[in-house]
N, C-alpha and C. Protein backbone atom coordinates (compact mmCIF):
# COMPACT_ATOMS: atom_id res chain seq x y z
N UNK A 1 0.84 -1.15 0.00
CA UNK A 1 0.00 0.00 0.00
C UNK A 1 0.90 1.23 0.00
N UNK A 2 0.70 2.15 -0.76
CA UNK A 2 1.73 3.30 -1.25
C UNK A 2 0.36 4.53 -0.38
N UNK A 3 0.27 4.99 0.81
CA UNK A 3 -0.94 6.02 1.32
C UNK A 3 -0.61 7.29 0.60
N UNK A 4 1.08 7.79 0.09
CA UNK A 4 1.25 8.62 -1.08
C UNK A 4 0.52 9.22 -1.92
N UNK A 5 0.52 8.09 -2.62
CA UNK A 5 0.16 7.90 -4.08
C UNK A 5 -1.59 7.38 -4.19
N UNK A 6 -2.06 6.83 -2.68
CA UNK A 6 -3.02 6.55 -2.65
C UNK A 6 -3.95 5.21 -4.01
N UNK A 7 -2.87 4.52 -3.70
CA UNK A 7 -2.76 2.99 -4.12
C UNK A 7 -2.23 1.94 -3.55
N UNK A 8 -2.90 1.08 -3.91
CA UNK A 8 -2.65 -0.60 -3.22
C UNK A 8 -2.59 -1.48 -4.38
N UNK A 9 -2.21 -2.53 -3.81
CA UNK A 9 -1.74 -4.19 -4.35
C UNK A 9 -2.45 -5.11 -4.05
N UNK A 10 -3.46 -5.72 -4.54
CA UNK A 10 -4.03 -6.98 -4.36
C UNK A 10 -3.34 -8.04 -5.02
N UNK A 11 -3.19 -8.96 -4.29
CA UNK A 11 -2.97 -10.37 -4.54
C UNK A 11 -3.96 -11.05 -4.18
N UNK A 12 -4.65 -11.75 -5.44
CA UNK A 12 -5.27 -12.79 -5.36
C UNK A 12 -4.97 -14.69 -4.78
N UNK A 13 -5.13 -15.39 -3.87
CA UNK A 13 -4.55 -16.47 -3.36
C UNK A 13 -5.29 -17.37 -3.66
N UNK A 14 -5.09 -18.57 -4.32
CA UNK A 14 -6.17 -19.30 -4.49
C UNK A 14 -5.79 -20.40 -3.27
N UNK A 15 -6.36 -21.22 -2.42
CA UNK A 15 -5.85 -21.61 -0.96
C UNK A 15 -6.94 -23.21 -1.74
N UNK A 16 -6.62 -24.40 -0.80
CA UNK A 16 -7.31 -25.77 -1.07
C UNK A 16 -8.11 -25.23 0.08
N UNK A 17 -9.01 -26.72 -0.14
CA UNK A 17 -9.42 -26.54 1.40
C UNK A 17 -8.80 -27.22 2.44
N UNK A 18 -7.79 -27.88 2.16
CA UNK A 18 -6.78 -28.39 3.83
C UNK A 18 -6.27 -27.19 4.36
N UNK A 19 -5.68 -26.01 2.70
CA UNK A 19 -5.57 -25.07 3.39
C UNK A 19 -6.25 -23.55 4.00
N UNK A 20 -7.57 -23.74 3.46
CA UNK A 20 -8.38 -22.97 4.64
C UNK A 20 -8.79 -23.19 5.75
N UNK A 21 -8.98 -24.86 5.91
CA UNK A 21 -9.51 -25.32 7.48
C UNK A 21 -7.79 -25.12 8.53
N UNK A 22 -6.72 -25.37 7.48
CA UNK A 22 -5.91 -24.87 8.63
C UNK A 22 -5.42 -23.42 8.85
N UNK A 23 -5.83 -22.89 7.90
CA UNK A 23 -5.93 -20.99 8.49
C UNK A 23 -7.20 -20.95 9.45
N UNK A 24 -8.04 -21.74 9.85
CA UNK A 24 -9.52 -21.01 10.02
C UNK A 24 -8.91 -21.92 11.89
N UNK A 25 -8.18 -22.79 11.52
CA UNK A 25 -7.66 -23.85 13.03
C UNK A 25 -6.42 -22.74 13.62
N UNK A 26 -5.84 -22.31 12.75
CA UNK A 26 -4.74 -21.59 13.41
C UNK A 26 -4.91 -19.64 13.22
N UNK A 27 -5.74 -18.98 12.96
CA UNK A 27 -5.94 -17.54 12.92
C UNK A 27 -5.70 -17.39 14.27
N UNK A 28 -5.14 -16.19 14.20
CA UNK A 28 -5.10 -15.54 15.53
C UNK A 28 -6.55 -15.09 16.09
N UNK A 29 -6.50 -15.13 17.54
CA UNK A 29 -7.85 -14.47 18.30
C UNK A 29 -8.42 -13.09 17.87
N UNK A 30 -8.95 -12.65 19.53
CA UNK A 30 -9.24 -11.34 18.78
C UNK A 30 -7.99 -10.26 19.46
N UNK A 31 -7.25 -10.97 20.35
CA UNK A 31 -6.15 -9.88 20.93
C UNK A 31 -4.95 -9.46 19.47
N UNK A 32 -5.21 -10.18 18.54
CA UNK A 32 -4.14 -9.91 16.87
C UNK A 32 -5.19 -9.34 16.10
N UNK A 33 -5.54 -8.09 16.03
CA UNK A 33 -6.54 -7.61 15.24
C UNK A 33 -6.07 -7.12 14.33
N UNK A 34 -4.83 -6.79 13.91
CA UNK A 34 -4.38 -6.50 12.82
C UNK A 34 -3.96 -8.05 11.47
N UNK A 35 -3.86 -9.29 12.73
CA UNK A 35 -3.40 -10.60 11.96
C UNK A 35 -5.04 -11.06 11.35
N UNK A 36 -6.00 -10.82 11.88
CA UNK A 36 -7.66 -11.49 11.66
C UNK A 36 -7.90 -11.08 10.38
N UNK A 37 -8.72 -12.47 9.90
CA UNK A 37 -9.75 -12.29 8.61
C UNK A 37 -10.52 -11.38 9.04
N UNK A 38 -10.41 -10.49 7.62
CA UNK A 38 -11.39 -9.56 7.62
C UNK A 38 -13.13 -9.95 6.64
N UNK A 39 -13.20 -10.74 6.64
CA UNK A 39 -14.55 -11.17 5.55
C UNK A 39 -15.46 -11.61 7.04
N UNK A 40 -16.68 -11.64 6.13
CA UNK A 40 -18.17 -11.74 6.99
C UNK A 40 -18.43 -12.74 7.49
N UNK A 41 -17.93 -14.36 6.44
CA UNK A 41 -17.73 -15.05 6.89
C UNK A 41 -16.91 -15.81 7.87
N UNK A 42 -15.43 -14.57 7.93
CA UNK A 42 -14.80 -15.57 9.50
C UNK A 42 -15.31 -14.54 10.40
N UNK A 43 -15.99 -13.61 10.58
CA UNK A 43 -16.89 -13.14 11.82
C UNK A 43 -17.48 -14.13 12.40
N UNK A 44 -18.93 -14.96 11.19
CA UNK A 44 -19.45 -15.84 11.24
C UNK A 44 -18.93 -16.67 12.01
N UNK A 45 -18.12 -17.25 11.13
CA UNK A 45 -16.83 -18.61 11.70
C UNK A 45 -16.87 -18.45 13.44
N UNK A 46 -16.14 -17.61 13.64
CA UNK A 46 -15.94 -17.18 15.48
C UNK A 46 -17.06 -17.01 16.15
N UNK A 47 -18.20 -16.45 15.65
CA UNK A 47 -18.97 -16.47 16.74
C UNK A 47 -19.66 -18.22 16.80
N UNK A 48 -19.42 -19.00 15.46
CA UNK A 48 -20.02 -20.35 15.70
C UNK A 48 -19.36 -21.33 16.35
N UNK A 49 -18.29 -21.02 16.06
CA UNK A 49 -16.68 -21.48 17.32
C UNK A 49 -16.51 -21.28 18.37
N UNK A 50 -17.16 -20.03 19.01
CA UNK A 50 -17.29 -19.82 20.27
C UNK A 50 -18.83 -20.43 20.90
N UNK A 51 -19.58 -20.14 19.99
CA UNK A 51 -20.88 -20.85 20.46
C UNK A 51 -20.46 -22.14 20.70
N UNK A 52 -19.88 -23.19 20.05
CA UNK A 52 -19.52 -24.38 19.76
C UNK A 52 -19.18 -24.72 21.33
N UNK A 53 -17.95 -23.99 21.41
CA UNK A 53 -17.01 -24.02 22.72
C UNK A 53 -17.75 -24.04 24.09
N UNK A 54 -18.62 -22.79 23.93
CA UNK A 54 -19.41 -22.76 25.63
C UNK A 54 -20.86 -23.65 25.55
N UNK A 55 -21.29 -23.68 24.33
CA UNK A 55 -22.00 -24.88 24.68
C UNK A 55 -21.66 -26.60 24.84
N UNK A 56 -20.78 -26.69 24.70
CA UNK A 56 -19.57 -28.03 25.04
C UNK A 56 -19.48 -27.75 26.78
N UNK A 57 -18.59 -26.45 26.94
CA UNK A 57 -18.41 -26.43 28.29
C UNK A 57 -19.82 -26.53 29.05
N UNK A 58 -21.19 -25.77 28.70
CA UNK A 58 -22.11 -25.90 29.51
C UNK A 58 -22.63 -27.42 29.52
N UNK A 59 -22.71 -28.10 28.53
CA UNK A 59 -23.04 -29.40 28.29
C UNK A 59 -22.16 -30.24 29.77
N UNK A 60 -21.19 -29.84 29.45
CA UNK A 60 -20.38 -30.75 30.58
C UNK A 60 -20.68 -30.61 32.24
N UNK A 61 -20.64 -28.77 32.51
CA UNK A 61 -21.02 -28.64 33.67
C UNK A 61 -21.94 -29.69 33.94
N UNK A 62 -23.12 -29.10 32.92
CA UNK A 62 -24.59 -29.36 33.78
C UNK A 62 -24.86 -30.90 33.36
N UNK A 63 -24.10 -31.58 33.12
CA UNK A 63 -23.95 -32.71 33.08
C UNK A 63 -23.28 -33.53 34.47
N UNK A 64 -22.38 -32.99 34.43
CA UNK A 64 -21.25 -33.31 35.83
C UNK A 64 -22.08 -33.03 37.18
N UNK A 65 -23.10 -32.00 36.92
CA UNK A 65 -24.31 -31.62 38.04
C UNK A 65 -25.40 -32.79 38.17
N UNK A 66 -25.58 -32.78 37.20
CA UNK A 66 -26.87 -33.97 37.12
C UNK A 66 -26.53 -35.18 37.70
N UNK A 67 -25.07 -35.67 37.11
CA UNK A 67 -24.69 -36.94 37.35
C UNK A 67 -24.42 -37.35 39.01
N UNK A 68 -23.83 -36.04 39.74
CA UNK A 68 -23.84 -35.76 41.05
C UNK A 68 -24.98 -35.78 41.83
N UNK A 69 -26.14 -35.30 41.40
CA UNK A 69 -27.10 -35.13 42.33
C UNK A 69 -28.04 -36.43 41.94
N UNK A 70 -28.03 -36.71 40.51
CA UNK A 70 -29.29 -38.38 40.25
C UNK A 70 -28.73 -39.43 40.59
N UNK A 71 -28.12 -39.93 41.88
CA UNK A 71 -27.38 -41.10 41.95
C UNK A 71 -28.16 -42.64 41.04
N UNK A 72 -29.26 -42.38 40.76
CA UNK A 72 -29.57 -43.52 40.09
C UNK A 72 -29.31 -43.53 38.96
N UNK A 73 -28.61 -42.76 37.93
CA UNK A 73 -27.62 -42.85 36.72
C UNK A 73 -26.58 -42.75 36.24
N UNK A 74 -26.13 -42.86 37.71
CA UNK A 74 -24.30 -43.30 37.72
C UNK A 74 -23.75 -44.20 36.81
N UNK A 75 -24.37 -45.23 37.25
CA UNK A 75 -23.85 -46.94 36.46
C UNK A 75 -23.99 -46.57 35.40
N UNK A 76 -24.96 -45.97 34.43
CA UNK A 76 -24.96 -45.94 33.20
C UNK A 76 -24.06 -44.91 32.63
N UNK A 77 -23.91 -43.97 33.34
CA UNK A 77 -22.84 -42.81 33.15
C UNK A 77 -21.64 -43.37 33.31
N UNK A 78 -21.50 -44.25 34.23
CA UNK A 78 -19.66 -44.61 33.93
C UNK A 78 -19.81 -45.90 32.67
N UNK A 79 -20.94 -46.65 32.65
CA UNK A 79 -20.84 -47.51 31.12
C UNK A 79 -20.32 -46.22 30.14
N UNK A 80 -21.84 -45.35 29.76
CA UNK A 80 -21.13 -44.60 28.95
C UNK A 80 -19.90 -44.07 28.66
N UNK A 81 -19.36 -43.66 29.63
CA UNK A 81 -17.94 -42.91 30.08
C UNK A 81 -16.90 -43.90 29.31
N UNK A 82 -17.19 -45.10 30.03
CA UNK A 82 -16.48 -46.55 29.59
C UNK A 82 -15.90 -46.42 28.13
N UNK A 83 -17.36 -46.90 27.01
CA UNK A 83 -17.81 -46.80 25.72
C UNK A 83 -16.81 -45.66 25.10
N UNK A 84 -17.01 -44.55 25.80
CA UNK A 84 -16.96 -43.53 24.99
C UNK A 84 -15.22 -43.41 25.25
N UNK A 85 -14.76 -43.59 26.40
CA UNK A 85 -13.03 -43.51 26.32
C UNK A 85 -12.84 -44.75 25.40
N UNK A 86 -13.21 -46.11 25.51
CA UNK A 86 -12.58 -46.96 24.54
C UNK A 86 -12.90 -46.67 22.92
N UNK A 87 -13.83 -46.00 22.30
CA UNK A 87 -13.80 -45.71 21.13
C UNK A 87 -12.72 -44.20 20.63
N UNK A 88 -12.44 -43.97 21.74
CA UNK A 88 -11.63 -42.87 21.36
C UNK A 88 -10.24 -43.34 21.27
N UNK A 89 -9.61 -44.13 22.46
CA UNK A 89 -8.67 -45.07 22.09
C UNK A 89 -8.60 -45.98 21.09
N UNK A 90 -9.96 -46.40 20.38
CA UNK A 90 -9.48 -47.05 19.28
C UNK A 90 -9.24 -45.91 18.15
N UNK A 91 -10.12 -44.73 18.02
CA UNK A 91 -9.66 -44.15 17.00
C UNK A 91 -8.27 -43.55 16.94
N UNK A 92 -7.51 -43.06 18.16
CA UNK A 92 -6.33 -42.97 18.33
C UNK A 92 -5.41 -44.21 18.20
N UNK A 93 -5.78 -45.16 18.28
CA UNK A 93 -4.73 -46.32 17.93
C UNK A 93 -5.06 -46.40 16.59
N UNK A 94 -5.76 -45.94 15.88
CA UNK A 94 -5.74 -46.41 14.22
C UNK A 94 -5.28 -45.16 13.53
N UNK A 95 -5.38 -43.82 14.34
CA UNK A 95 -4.66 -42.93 13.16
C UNK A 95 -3.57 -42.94 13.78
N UNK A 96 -2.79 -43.78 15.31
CA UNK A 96 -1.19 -44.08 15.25
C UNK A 96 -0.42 -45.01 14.25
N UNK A 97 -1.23 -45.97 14.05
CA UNK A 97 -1.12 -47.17 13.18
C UNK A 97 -1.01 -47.34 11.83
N UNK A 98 -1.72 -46.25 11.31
CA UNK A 98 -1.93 -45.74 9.86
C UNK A 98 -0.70 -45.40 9.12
């Protein structure tokens, strides 16, 4: 950008999509406001990423609440728990294995 002469340079980028999901995984927050996408859609993006995020975290609280106070769905909560760590260990042992 020449503020002079009152002209700029566009470069056009043509990006895959491995490499937009890993700009959109690695952009800076909002404390790099000079590093952030400026388009409508990674506004979008962040506020559905953050929605994403605290409704995960609230899911868990008020989960971890429930499970505490209904003692009669313990057993099935640690089956689940069970289930759900061993399928994660298998998917981690197959993309080690791969």
């Amino acid at each position: 950008m020449d503020l002079n002469a009152r002209t700029a340079t566009i470069e056009h980028e043509i990006r895959t999509l491995g490499e937009a999901l890993n700009y959109l995984h690695k952009m800076p927050g909002p404390h790099n406001v000079r590093f952030r996408g400026n388009w409508v859609y990674m506004s979008w993006w962040a506020v559905t990423a953050d929605a994403v995020v605290y409704g995960i975290l609230f899911l868990t609280v008020s989960g971890l609440y429930l499970w505490w106070k209904i003692k009669g769905e313990r057993a099935v909560g640690w089956a689940l728990l069970a289930g759900g760590a061993a399928s994660v260990a298998m998917l981690v042992g197959a993309i080690v294995t791969a």
